[in-house]
PDB file of N, CA and C in Angstrom:
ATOM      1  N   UNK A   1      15.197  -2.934  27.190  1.00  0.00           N
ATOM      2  CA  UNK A   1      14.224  -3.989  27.099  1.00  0.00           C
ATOM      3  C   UNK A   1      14.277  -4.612  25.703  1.00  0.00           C
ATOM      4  N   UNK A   2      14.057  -5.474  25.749  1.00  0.00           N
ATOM      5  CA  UNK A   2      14.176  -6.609  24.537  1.00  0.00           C
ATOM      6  C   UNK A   2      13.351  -6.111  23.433  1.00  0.00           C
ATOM      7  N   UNK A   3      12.278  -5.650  23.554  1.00  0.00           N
ATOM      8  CA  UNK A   3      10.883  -5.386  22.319  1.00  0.00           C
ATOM      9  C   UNK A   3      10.409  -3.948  22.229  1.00  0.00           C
ATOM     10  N   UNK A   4      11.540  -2.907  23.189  1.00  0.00           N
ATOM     11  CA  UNK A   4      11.090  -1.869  22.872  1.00  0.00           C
ATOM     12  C   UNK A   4      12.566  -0.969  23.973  1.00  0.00           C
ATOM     13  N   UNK A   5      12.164   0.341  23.294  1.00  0.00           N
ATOM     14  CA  UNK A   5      12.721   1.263  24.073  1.00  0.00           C
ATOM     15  C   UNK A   5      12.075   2.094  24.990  1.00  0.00           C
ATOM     16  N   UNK A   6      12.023   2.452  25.819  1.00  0.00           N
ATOM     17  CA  UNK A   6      11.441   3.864  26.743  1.00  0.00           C
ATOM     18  C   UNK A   6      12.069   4.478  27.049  1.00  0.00           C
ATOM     19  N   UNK A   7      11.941   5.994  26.506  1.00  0.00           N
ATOM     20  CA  UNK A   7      12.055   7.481  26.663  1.00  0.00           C
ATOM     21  C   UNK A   7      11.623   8.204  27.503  1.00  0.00           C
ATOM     22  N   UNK A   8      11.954   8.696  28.548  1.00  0.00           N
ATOM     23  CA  UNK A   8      11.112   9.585  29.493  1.00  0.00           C
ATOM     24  C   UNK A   8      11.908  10.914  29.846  1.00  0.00           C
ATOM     25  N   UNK A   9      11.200  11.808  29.515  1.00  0.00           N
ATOM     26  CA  UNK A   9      11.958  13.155  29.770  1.00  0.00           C
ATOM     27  C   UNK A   9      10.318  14.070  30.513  1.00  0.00           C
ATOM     28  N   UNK A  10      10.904  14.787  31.628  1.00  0.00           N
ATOM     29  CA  UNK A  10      10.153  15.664  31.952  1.00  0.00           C
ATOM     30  C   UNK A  10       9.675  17.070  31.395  1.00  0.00           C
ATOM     31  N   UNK A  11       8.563  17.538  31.380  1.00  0.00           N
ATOM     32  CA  UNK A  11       8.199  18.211  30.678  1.00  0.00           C
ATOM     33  C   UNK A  11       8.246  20.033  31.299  1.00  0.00           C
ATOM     34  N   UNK A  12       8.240  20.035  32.718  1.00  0.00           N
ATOM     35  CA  UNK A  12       8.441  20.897  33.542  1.00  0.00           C
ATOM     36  C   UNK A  12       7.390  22.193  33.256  1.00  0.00           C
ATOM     37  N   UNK A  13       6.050  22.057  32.212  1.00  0.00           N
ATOM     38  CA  UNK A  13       5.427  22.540  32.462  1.00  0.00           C
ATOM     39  C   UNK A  13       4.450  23.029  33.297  1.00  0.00           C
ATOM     40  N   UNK A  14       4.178  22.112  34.126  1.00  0.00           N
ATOM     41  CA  UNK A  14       3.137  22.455  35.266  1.00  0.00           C
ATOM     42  C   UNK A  14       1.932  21.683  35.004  1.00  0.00           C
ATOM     43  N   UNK A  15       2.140  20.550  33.902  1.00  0.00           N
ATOM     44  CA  UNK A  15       1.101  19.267  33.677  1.00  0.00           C
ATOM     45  C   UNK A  15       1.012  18.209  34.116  1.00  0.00           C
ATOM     46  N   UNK A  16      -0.029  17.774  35.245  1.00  0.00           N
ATOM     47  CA  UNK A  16       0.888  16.670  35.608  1.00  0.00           C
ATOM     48  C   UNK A  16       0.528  15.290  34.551  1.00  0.00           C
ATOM     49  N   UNK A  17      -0.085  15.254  33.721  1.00  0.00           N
ATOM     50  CA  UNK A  17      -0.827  14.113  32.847  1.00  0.00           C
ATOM     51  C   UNK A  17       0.297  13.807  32.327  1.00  0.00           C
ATOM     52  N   UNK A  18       0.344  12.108  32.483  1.00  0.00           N
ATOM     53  CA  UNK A  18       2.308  11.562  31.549  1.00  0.00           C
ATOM     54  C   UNK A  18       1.493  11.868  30.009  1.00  0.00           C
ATOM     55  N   UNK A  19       2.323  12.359  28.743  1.00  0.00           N
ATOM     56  CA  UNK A  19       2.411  11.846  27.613  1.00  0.00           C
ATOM     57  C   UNK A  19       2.883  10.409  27.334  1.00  0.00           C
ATOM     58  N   UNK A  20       1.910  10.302  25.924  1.00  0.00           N
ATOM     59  CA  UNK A  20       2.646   9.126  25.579  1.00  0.00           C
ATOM     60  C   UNK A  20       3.277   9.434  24.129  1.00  0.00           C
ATOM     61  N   UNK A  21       4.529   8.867  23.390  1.00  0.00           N
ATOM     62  CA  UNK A  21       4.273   8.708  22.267  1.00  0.00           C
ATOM     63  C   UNK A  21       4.851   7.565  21.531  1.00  0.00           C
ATOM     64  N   UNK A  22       4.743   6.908  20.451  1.00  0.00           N
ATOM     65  CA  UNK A  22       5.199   5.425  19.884  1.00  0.00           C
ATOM     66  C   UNK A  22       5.889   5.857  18.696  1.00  0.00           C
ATOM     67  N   UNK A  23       6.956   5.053  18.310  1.00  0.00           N
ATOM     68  CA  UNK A  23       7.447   4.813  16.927  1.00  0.00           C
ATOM     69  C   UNK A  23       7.994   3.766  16.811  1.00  0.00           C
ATOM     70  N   UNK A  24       8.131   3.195  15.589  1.00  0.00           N
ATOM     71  CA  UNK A  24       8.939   2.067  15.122  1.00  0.00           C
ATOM     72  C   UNK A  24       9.084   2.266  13.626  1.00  0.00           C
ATOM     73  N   UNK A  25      10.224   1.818  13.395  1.00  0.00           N
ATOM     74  CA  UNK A  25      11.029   2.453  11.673  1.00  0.00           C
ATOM     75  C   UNK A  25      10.784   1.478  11.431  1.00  0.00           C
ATOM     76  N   UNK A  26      10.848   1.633   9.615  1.00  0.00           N
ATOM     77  CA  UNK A  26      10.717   0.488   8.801  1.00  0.00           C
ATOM     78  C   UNK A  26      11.746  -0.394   8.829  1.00  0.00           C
ATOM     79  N   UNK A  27      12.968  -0.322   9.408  1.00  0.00           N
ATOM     80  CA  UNK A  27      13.639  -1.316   9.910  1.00  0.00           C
ATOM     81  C   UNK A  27      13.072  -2.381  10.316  1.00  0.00           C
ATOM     82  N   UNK A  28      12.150  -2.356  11.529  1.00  0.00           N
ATOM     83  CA  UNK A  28      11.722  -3.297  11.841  1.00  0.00           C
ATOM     84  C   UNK A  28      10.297  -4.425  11.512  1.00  0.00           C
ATOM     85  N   UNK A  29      10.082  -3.591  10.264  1.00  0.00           N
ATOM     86  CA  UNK A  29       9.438  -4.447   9.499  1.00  0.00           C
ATOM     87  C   UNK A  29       8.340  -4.126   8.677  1.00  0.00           C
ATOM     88  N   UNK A  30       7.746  -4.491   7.682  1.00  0.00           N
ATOM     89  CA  UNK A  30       6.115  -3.742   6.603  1.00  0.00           C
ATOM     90  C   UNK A  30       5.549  -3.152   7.429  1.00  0.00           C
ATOM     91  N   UNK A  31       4.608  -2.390   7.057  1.00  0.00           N
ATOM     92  CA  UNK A  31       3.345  -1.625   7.407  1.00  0.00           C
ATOM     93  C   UNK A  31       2.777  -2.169   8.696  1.00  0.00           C
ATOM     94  N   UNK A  32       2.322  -3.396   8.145  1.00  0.00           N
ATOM     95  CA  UNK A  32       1.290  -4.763   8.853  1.00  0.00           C
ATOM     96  C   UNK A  32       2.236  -4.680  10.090  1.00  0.00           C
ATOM     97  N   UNK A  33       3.376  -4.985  10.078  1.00  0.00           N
ATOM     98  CA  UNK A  33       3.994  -5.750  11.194  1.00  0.00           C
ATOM     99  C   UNK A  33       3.891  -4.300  12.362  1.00  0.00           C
ATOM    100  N   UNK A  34       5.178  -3.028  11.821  1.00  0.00           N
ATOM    101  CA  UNK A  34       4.505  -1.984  12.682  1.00  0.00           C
ATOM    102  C   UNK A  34       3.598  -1.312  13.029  1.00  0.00           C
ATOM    103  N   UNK A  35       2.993  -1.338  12.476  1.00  0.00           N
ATOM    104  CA  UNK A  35       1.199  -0.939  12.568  1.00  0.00           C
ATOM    105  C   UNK A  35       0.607  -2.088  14.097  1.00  0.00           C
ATOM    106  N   UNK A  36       0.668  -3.149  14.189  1.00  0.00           N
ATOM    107  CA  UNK A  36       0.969  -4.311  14.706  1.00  0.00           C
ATOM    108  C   UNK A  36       1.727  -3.929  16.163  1.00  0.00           C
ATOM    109  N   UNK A  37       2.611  -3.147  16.012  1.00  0.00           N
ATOM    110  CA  UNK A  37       3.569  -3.288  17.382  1.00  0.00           C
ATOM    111  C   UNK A  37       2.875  -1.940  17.865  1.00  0.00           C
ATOM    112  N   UNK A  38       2.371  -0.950  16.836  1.00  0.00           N
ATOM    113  CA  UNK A  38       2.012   0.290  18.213  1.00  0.00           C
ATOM    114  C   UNK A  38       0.696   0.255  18.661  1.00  0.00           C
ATOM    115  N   UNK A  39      -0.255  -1.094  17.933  1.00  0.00           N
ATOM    116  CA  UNK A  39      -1.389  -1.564  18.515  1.00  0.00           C
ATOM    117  C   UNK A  39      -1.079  -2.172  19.951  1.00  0.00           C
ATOM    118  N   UNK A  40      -0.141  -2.817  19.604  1.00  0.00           N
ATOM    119  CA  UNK A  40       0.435  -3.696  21.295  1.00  0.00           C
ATOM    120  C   UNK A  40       0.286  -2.351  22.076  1.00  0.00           C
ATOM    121  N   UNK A  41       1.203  -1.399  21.638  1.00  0.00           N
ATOM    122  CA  UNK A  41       2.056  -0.270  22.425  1.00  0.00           C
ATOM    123  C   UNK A  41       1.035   0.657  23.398  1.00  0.00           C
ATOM    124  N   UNK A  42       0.057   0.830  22.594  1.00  0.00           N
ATOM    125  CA  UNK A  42      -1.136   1.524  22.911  1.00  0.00           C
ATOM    126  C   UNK A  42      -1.354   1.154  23.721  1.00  0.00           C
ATOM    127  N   UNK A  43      -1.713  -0.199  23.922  1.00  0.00           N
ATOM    128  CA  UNK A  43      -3.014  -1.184  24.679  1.00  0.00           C
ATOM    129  C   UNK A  43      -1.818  -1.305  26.022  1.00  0.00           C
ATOM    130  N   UNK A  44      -0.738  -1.147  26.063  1.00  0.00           N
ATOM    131  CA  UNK A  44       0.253  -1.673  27.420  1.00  0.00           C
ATOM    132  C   UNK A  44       0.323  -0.437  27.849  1.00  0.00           C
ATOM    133  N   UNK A  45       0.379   0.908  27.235  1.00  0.00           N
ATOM    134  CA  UNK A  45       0.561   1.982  27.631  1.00  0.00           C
ATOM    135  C   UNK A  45      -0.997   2.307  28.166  1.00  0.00           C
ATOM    136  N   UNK A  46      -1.747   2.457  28.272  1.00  0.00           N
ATOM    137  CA  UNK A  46      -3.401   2.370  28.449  1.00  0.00           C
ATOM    138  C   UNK A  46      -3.634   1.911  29.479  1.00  0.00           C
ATOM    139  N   UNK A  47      -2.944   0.396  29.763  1.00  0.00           N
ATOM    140  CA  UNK A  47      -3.003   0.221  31.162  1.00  0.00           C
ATOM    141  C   UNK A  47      -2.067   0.307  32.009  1.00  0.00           C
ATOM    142  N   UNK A  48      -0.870   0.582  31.973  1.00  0.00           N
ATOM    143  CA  UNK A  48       0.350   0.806  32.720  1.00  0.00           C
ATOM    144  C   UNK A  48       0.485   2.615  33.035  1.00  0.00           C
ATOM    145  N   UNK A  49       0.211   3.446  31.946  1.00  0.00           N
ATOM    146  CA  UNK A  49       0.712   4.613  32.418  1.00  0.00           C
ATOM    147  C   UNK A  49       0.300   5.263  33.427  1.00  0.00           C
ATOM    148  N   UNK A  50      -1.482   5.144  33.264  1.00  0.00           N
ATOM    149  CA  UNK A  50      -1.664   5.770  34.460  1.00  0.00           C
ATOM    150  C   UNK A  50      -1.848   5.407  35.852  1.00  0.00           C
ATOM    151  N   UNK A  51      -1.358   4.554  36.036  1.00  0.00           N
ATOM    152  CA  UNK A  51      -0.692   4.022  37.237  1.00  0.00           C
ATOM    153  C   UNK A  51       0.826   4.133  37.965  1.00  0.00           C
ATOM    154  N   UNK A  52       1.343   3.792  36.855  1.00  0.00           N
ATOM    155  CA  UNK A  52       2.923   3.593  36.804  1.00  0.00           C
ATOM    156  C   UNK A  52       3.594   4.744  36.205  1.00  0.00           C
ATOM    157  N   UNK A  53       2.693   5.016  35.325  1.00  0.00           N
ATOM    158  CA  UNK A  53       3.501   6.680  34.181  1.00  0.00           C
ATOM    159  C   UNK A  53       4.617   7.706  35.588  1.00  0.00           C
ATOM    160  N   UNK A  54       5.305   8.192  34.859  1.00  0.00           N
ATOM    161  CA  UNK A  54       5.724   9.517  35.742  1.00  0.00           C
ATOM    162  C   UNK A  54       5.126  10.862  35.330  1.00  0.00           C
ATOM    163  N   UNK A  55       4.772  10.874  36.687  1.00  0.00           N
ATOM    164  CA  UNK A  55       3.800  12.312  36.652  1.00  0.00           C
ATOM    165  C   UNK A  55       4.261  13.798  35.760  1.00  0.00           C
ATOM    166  N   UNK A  56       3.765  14.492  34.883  1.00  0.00           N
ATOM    167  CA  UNK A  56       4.430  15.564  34.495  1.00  0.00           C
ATOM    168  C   UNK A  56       5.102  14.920  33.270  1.00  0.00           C
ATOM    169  N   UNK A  57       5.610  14.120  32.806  1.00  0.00           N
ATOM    170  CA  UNK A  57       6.895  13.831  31.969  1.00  0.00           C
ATOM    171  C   UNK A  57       6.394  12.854  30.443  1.00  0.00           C
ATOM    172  N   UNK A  58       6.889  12.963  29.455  1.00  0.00           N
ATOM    173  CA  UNK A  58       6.247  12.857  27.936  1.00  0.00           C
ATOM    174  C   UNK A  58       7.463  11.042  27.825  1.00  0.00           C
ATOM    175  N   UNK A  59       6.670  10.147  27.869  1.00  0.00           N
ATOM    176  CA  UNK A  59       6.953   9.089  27.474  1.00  0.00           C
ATOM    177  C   UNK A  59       6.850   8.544  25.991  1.00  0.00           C
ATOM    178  N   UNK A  60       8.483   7.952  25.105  1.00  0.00           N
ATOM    179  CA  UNK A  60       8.214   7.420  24.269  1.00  0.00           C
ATOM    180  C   UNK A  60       8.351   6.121  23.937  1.00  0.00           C
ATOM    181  N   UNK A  61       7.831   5.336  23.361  1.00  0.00           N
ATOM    182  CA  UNK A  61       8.229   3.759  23.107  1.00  0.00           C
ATOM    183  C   UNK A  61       9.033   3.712  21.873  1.00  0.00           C
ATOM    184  N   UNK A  62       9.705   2.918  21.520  1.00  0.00           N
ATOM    185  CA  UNK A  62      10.666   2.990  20.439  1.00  0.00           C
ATOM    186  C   UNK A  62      10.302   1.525  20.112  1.00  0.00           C
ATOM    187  N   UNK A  63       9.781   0.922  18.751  1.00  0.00           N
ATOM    188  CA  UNK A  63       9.982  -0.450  18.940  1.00  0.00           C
ATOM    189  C   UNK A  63      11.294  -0.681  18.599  1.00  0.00           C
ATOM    190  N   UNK A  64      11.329  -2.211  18.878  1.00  0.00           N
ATOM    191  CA  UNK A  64      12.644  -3.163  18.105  1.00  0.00           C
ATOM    192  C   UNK A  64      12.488  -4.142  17.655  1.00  0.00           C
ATOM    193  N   UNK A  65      13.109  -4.512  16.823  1.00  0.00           N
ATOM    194  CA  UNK A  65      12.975  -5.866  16.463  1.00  0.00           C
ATOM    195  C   UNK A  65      12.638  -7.226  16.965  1.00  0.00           C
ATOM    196  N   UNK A  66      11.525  -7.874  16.954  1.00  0.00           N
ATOM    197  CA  UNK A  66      11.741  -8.973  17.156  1.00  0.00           C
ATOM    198  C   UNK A  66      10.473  -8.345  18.702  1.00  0.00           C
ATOM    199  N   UNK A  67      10.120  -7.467  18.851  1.00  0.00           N
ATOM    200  CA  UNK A  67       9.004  -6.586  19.736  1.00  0.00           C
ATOM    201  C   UNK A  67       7.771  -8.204  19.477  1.00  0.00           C
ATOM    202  N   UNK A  68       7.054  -8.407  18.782  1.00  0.00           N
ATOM    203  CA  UNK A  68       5.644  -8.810  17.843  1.00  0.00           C
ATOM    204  C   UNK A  68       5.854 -10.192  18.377  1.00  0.00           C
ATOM    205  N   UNK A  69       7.384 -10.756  18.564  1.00  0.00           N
ATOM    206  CA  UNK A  69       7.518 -12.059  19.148  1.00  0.00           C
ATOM    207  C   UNK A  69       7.325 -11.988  20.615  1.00  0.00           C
ATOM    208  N   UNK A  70       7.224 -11.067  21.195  1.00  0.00           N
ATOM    209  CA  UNK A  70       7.135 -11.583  22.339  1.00  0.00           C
ATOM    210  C   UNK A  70       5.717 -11.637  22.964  1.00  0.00           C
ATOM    211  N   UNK A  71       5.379 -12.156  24.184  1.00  0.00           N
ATOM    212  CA  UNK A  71       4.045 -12.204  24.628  1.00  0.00           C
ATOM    213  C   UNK A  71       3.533 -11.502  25.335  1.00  0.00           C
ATOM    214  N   UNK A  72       2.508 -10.682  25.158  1.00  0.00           N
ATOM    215  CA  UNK A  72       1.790  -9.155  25.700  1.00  0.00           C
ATOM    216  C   UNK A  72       2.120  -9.491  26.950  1.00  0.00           C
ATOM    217  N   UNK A  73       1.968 -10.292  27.865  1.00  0.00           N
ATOM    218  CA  UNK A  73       2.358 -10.304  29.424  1.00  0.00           C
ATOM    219  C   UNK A  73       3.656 -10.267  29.715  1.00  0.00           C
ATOM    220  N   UNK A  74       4.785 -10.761  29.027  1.00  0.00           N
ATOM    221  CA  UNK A  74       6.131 -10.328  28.766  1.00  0.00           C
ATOM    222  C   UNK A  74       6.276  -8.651  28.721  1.00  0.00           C
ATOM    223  N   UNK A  75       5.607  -8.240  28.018  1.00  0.00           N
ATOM    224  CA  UNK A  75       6.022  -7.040  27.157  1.00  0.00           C
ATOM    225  C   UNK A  75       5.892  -6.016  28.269  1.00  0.00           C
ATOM    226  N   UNK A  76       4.309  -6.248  29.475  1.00  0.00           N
ATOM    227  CA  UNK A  76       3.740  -5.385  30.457  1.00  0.00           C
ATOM    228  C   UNK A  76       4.859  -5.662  31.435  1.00  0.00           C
ATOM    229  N   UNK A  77       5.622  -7.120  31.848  1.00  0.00           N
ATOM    230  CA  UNK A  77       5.834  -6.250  32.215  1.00  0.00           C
ATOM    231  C   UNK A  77       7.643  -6.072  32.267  1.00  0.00           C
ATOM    232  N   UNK A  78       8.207  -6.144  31.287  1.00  0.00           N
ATOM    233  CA  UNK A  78       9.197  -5.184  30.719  1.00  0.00           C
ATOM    234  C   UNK A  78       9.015  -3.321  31.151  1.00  0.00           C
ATOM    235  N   UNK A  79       7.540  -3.099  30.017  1.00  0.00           N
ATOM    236  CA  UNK A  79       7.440  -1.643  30.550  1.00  0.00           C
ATOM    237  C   UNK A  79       7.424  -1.595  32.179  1.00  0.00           C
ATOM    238  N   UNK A  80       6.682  -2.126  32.658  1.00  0.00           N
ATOM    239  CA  UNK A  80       6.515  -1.914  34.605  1.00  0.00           C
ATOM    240  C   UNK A  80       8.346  -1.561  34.326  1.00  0.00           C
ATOM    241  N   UNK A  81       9.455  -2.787  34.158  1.00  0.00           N
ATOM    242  CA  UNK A  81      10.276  -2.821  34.811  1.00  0.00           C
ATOM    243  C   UNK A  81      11.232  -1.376  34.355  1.00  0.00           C
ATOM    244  N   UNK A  82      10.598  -0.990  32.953  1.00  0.00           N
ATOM    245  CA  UNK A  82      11.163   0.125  32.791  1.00  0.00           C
ATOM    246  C   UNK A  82      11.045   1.715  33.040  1.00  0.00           C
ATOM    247  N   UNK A  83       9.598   1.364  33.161  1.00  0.00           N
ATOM    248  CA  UNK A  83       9.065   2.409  34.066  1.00  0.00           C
ATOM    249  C   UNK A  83       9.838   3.001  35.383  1.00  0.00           C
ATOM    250  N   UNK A  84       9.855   1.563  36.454  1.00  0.00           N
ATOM    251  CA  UNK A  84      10.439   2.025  37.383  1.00  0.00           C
ATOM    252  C   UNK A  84      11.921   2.108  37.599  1.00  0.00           C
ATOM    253  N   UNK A  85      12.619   1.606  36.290  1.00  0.00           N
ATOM    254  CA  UNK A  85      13.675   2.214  36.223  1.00  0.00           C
ATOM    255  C   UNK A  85      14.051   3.822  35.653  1.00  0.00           C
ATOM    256  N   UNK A  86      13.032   4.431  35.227  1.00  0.00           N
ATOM    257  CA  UNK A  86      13.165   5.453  34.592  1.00  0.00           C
ATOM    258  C   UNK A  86      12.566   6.528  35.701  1.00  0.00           C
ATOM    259  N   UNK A  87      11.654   6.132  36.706  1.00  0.00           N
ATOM    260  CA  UNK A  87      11.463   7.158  37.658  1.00  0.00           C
ATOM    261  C   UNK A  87      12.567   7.023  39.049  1.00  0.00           C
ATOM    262  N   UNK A  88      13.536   5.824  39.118  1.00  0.00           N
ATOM    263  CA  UNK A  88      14.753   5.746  39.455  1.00  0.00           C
ATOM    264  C   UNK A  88      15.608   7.135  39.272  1.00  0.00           C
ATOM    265  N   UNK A  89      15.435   7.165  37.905  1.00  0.00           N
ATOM    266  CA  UNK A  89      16.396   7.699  37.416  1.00  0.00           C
ATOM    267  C   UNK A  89      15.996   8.916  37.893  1.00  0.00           C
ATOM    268  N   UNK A  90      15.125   9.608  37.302  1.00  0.00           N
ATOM    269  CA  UNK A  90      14.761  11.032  37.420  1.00  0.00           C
ATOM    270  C   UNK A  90      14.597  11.432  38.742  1.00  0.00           C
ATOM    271  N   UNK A  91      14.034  10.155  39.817  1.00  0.00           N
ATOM    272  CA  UNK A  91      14.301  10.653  41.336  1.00  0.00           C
ATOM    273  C   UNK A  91      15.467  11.289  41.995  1.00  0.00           C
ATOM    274  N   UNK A  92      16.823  10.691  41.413  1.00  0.00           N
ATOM    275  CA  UNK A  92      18.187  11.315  41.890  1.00  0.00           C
ATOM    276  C   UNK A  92      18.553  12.181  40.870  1.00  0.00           C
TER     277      UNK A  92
END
C-alpha cells in the first residue's frame, strides 16, 4: 500500500483479540509529521480492526513516506484492502 505497510502474523496463543502495533522511522519525517501519521493509524485501526482485524493475530502498520498526503478515506480503505489480503494469505 502506498502510505503504509501491514504486518500480520498469528499469535497462536489462544487469544482471539487482533493486536495492534504502529511505527514510522525518522526517515519519514520530524516528530510533528510522525507523531501525525500514527494519529491517522490509530483512528483507521479503531475502526477497521475490529471488524476486519484477523482474529488471534498481532497486526503492525509501518508508515511510508508520503502516508500524511493521502486522504483518511484513501488510507481506510487501502487497510480494508490489505487486511483482506493478509487473511487471504493466512487462510491457505
Amino acid at each position: 500500500m502506498p502510505g503504509f505497510v501491514l504486518l500480520v502474523r498469528p499469535r497462536g496463543d489462544g487469544d482471539d483479540t487482533p493486536g495492534i502495533g504502529y511505527t514510522v522511522s525518522k526517515k519519514v519525517g520530524n516528530a510533528v509529521t510522525r507523531n501525525r501519521m500514527k494519529r491517522r493509524f490509530r483512528e483507521l485501526a479503531r475502526a477497521a480492526l475490529p471488524a476486519r482485524g484477523i482474529v488471534g493475530a498481532d497486526h503492525v502498520m509501518i508508515g511510508r513516506n508520503g502516508g500524511n498526503d493521502i486522504s483518511f478515506s484513501d488510507l481506510a480503505g487501502h487497510l480494508d484492502q490489505a487486511l483482506s489480503r493478509a487473511a487471504k494469505k493466512l487462510a491457505s
